[in-house]
Protein backbone atom coordinates (compact mmCIF):
# COMPACT_ATOMS: atom_id res chain seq x y z
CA UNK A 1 -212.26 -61.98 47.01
CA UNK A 2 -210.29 -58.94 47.22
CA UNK A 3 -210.03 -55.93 49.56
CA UNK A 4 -213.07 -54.18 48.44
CA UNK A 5 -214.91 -56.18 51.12
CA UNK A 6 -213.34 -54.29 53.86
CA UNK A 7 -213.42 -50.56 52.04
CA UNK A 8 -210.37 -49.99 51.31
CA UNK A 9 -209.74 -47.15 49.38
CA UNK A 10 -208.08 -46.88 46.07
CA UNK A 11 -204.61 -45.80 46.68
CA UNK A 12 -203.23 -43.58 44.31
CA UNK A 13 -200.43 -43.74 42.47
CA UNK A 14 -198.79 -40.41 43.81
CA UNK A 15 -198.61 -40.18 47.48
CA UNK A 16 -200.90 -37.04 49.53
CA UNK A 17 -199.66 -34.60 50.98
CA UNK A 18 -199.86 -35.97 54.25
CA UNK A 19 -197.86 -39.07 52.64
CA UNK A 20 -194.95 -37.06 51.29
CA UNK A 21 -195.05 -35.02 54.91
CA UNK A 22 -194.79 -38.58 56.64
CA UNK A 23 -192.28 -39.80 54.46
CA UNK A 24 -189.64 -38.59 57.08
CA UNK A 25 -191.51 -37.33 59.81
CA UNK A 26 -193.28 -40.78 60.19
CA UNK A 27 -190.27 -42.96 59.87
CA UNK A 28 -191.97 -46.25 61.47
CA UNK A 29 -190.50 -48.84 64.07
CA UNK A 30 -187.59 -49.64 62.42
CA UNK A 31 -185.77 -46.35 61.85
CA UNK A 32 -185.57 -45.99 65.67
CA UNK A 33 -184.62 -49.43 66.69
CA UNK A 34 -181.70 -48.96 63.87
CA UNK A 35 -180.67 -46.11 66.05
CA UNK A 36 -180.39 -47.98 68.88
CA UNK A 37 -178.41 -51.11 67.31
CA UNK A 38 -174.71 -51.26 69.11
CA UNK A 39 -176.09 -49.38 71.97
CA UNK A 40 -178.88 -50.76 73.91
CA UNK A 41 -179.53 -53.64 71.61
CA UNK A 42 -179.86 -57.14 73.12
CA UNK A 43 -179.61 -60.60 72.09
CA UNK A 44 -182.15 -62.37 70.60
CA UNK A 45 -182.43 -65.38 69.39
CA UNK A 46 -181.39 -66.47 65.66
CA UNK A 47 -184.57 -66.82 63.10
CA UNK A 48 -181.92 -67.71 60.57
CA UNK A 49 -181.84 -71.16 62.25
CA UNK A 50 -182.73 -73.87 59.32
CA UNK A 51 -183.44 -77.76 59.96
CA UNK A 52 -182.06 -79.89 58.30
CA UNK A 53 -183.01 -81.17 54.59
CA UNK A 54 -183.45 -84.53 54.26
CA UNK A 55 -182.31 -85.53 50.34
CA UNK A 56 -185.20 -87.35 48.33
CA UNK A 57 -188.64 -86.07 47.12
CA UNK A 58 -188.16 -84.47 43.71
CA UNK A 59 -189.23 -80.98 43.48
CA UNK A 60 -192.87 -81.03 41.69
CA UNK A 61 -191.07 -78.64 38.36
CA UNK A 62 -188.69 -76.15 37.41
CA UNK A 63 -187.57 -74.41 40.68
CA UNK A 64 -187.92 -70.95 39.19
CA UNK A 65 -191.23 -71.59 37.91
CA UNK A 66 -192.37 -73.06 41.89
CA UNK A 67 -190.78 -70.01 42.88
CA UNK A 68 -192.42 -67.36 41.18
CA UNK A 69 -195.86 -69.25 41.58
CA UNK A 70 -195.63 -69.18 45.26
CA UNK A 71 -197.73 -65.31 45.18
CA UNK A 72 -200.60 -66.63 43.39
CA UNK A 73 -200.60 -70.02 45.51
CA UNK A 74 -201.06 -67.63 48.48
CA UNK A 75 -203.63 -65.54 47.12
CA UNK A 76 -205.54 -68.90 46.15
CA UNK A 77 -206.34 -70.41 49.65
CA UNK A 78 -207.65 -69.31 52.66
CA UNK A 79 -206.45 -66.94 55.14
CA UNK A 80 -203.99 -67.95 58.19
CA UNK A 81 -202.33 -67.38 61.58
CA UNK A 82 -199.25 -65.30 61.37
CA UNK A 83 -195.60 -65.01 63.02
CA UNK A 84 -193.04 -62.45 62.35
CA UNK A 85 -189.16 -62.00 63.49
CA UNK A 86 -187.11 -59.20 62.30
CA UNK A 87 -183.88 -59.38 63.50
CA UNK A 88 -181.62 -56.69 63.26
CA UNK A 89 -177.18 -56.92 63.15
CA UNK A 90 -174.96 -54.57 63.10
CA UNK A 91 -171.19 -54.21 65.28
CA UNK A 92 -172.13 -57.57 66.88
CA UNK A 93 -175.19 -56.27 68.60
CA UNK A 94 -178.99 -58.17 67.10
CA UNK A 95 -182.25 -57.06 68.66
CA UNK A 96 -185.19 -58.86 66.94
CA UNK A 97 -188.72 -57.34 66.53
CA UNK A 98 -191.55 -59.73 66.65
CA UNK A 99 -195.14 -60.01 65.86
CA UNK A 100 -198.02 -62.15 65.31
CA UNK A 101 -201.73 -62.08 63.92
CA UNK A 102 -203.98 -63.19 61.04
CA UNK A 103 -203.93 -62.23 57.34
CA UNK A 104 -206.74 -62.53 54.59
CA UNK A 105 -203.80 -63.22 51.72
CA UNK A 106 -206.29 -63.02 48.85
CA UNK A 107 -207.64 -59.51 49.39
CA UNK A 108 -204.03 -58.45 51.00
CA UNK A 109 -205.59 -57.22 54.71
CA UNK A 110 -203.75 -58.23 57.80
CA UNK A 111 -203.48 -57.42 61.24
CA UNK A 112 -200.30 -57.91 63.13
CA UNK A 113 -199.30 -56.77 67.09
CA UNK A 114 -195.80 -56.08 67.20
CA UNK A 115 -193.40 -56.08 70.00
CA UNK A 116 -190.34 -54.07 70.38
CA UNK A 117 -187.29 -55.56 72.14
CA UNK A 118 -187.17 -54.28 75.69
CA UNK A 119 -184.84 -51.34 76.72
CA UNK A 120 -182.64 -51.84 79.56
CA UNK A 121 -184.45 -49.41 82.23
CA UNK A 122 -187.34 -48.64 80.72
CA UNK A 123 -190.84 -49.35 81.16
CA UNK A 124 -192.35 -52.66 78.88
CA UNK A 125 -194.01 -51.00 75.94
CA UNK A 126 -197.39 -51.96 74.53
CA UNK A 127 -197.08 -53.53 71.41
CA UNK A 128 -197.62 -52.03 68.40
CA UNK A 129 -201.15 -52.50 66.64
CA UNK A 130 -200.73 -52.70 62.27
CA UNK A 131 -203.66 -53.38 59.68
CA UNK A 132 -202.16 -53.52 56.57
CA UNK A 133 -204.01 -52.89 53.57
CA UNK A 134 -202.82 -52.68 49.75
CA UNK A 135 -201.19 -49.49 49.63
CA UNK A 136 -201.87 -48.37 53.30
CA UNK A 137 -200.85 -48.92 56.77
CA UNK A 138 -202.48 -48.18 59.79
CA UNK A 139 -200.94 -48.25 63.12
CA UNK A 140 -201.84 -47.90 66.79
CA UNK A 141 -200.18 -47.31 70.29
CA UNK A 142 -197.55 -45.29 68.07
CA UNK A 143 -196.61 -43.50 71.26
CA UNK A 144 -195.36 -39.81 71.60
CA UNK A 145 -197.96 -37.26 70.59
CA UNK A 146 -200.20 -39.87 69.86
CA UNK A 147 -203.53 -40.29 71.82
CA UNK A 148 -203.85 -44.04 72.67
CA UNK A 149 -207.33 -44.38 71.12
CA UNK A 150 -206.02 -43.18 67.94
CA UNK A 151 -204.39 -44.31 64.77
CA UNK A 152 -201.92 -43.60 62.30
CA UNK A 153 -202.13 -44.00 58.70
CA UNK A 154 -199.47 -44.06 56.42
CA UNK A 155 -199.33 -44.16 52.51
CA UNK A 156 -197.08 -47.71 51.62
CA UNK A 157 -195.31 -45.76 48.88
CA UNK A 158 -194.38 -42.37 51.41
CA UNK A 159 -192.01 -44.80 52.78
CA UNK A 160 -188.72 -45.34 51.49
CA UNK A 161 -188.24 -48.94 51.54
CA UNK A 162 -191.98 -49.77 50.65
CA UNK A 163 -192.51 -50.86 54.26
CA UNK A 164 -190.74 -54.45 53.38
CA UNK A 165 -188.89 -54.03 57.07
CA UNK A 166 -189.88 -50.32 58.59
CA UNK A 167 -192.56 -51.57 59.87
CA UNK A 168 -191.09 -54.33 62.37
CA UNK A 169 -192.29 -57.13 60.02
CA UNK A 170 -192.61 -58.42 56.31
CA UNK A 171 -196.40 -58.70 55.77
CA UNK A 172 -196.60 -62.39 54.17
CA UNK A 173 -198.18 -61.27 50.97
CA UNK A 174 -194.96 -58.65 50.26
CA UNK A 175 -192.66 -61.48 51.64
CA UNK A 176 -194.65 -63.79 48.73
CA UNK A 177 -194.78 -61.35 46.14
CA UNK A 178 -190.76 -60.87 46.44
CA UNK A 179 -190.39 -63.91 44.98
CA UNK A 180 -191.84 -62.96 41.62
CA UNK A 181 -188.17 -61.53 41.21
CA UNK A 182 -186.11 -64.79 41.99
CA UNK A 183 -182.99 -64.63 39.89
CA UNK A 184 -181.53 -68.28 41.30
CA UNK A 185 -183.35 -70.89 42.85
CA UNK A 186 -182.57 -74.26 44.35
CA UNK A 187 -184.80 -77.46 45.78
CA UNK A 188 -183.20 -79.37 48.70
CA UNK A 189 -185.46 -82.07 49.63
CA UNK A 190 -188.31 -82.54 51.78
CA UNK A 191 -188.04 -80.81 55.38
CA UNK A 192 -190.20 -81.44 58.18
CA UNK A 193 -191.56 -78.28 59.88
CA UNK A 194 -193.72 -78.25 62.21
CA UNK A 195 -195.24 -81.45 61.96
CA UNK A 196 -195.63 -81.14 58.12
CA UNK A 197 -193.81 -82.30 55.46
CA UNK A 198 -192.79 -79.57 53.11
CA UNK A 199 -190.26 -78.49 50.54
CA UNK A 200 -186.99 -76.08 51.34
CA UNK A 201 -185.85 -73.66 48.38
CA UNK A 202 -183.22 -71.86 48.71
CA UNK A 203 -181.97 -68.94 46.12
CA UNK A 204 -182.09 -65.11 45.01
CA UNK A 205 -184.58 -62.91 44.41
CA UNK A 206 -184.46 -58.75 43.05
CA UNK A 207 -186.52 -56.53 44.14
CA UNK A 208 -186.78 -54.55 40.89
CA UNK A 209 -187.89 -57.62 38.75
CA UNK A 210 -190.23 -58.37 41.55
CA UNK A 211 -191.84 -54.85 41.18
CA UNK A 212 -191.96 -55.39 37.49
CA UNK A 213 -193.87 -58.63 38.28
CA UNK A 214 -195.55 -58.05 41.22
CA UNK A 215 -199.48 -58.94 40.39
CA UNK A 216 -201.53 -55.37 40.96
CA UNK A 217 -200.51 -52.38 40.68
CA UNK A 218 -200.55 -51.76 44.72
CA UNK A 219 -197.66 -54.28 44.76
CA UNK A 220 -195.80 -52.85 41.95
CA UNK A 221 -195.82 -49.11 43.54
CA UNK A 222 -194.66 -50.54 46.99
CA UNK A 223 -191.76 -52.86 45.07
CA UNK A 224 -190.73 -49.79 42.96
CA UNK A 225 -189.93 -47.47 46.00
CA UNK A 226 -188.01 -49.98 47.69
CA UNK A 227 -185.85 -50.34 44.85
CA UNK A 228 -182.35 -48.38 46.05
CA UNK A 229 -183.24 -48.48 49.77
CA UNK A 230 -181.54 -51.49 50.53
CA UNK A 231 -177.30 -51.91 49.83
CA UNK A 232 -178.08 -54.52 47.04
CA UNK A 233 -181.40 -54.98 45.13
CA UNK A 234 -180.79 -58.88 44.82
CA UNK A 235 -182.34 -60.48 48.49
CA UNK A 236 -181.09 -63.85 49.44
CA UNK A 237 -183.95 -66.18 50.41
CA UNK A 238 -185.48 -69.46 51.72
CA UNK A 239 -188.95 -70.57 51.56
CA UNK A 240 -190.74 -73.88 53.10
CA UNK A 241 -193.72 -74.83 50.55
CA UNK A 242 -196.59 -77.64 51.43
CA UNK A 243 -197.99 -79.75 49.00
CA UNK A 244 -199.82 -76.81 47.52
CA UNK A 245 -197.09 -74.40 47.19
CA UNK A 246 -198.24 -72.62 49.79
CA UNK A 247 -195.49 -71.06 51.82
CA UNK A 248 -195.60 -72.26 55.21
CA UNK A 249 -192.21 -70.21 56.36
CA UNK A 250 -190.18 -67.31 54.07
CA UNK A 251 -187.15 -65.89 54.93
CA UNK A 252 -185.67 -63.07 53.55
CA UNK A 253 -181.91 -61.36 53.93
CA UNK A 254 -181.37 -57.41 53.34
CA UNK A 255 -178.90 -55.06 53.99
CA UNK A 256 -178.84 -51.30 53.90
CA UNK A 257 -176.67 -48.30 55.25
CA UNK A 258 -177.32 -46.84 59.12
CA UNK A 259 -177.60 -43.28 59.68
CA UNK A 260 -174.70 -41.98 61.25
CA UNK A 261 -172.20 -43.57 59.26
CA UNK A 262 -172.44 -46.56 61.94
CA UNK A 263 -171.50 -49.36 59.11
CA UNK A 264 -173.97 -51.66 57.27
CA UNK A 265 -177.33 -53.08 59.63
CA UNK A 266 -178.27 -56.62 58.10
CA UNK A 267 -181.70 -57.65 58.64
CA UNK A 268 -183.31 -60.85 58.93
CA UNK A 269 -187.21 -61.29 58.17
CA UNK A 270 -188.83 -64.19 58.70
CA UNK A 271 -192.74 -64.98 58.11
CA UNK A 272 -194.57 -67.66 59.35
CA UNK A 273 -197.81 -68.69 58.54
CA UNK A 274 -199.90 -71.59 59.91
CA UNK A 275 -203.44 -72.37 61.04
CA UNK A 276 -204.73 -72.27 57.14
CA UNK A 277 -208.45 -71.53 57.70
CA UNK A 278 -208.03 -69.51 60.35
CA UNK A 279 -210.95 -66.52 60.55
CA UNK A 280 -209.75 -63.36 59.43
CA UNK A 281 -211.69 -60.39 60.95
CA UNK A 282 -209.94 -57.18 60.46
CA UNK A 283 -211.64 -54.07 61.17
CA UNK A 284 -210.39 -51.04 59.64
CA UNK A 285 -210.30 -47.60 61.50
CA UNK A 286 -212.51 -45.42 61.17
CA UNK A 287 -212.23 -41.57 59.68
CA UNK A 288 -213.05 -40.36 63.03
CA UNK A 289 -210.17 -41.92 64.68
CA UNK A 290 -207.39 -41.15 62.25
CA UNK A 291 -204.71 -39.29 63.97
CA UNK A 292 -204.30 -36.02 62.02
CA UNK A 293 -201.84 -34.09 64.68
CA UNK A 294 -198.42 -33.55 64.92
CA UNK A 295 -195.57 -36.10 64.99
CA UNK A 296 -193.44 -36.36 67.66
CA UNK A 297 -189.61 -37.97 67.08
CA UNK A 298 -188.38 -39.69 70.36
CA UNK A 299 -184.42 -40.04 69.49
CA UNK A 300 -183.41 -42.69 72.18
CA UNK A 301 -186.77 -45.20 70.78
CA UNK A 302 -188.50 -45.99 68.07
CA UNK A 303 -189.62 -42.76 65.92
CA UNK A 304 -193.20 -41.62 66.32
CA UNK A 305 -195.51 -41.28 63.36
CA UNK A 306 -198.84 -38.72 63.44
């Protein structure tokens, strides 16, 4: 299976013009709610939260070698149920972005409907509709300038970070294929999540050798961009494995400089995936309703892409 079933174009390597236009003009989510960290941030609650490992079942082989299987046990089985957090810290203020949806992990196609934290005064937004697709990402309800029936697409590699956190959430096939990279890894024992038993690792991954890695070329490009956008290249990480190796829950730590000169924002981003079998209908946009206007940047929210 692969994402020829749903159309999707081949991506080039180079980005269009449009990409290289977007590639500030359509900061996503993120580069908004960044601006907003330390000033109308609120609490949220901590995804970093681990349970505890109980010691016993040995780890089925080398850790690194579990590790760096865990894309290709993905792409392997059927598609799933998904849940996002990306939390966001920086001066002692965390908002966390959240989403939830379906993905088909073997051809890479996902849809997720992300919700931004709530601004003090403000009226609830609508959350935010992404399809991802290997090299592409489509949004909808992007806001300003934006009709509502209309969607946004963005080239993955016009974006400076790959889209591994501007777009609210780490789609679980890039939160997978970031393993490929793991530097260190450790097993510690057989954790119960969920109801199932599974297996906690626990270690460091780079993002470069992930690129280098990564298992299509699609991955590669969107690994290689994100290489320098982050503080550090090496990404601190847990993952929760079944009996398959499937991940069940990944959680990766980055860190990267705020505009502004307004210190270091630390980021959070955990995946969830559950409800293995799940059907995965995605429908992709059509031509006709591609937004092709202009973009519109609202400084006090999230930055509007067109």
């Amino acid at each position: 299976m692969s994402a020829e079933r749903y159309g999707v174009p081949r991506v080039r390597p180079a980005p269009s013009p449009a990409g290289r236009r977007l590639r500030r003009a359509a900061a996503l989510l993120l580069v908004g709610v960044v601006g907003a960290v330390g000033l109308t941030g609120c609490a949220g609650a901590d995804p970093a939260a681990v349970p505890d490992a109980a010691p016993g079942g040995a780890p089925p082989g080398d850790a690194l070698s579990v590790i760096r299987a865990v894309p290709d046990a993905l792409a392997a089985g059927p598609g799933s149920r998904v849940a996002t957090s990306l939390q966001l810290a920086s001066g002692g203020t965390r908002i966390t972005i959240r989403g939830e949806g379906v993905f088909d992990h073997a051809a890479g196609v996902g849809e997720l409907r992300v919700t931004l934290p709530e601004t003090p005064g403000a009226a609830r937004a609508e959350p935010v509709t992404e399809v991802f697709v290997p090299g592409l990402l489509y949004m909808r309800n992007r806001g300003a300038g934006v009709p509502a029936d209309k969607w946004v697409r963005v080239e993955i590699d016009s974006l400076p970070d790959g889209n591994l956190v501007t777009g609210g959430a780490t789609d679980p096939v890039t939160a997978a294929e970031l393993l490929r990279g793991v530097q260190r890894a450790e097993y510690h024992g057989e954790v119960e999540l969920e109801g199932e038993t599974t297996r906690l690792y626990s270690g460091v991954t780079d993002i470069a050798a992930a690129s280098r890695a990564a298992g299509d070329e699609s991955r590669r490009r969107q690994l290689a961009v994100a290489v320098g956008a982050f503080t550090v290249g090496a990404v601190p990480f847990e993952v929760y494995l079944d009996e398959r190796g499937t991940p069940r829950r990944v959680r990766h730590e980055f860190s990267f400089d705020a505009d502004g000169g307004t210190g270091p924002v630390e980021v959070v981003s955990v995946t969830e995936l559950h409800d293995f079998g799940a059907v995965v209908a995605v429908r992709l946009p059509e031509e006709r309703d591609i937004w092709t206007g202009a973009v519109v940047a609202d400084p006090a929210g999230p930055a509007r892409s067109g």
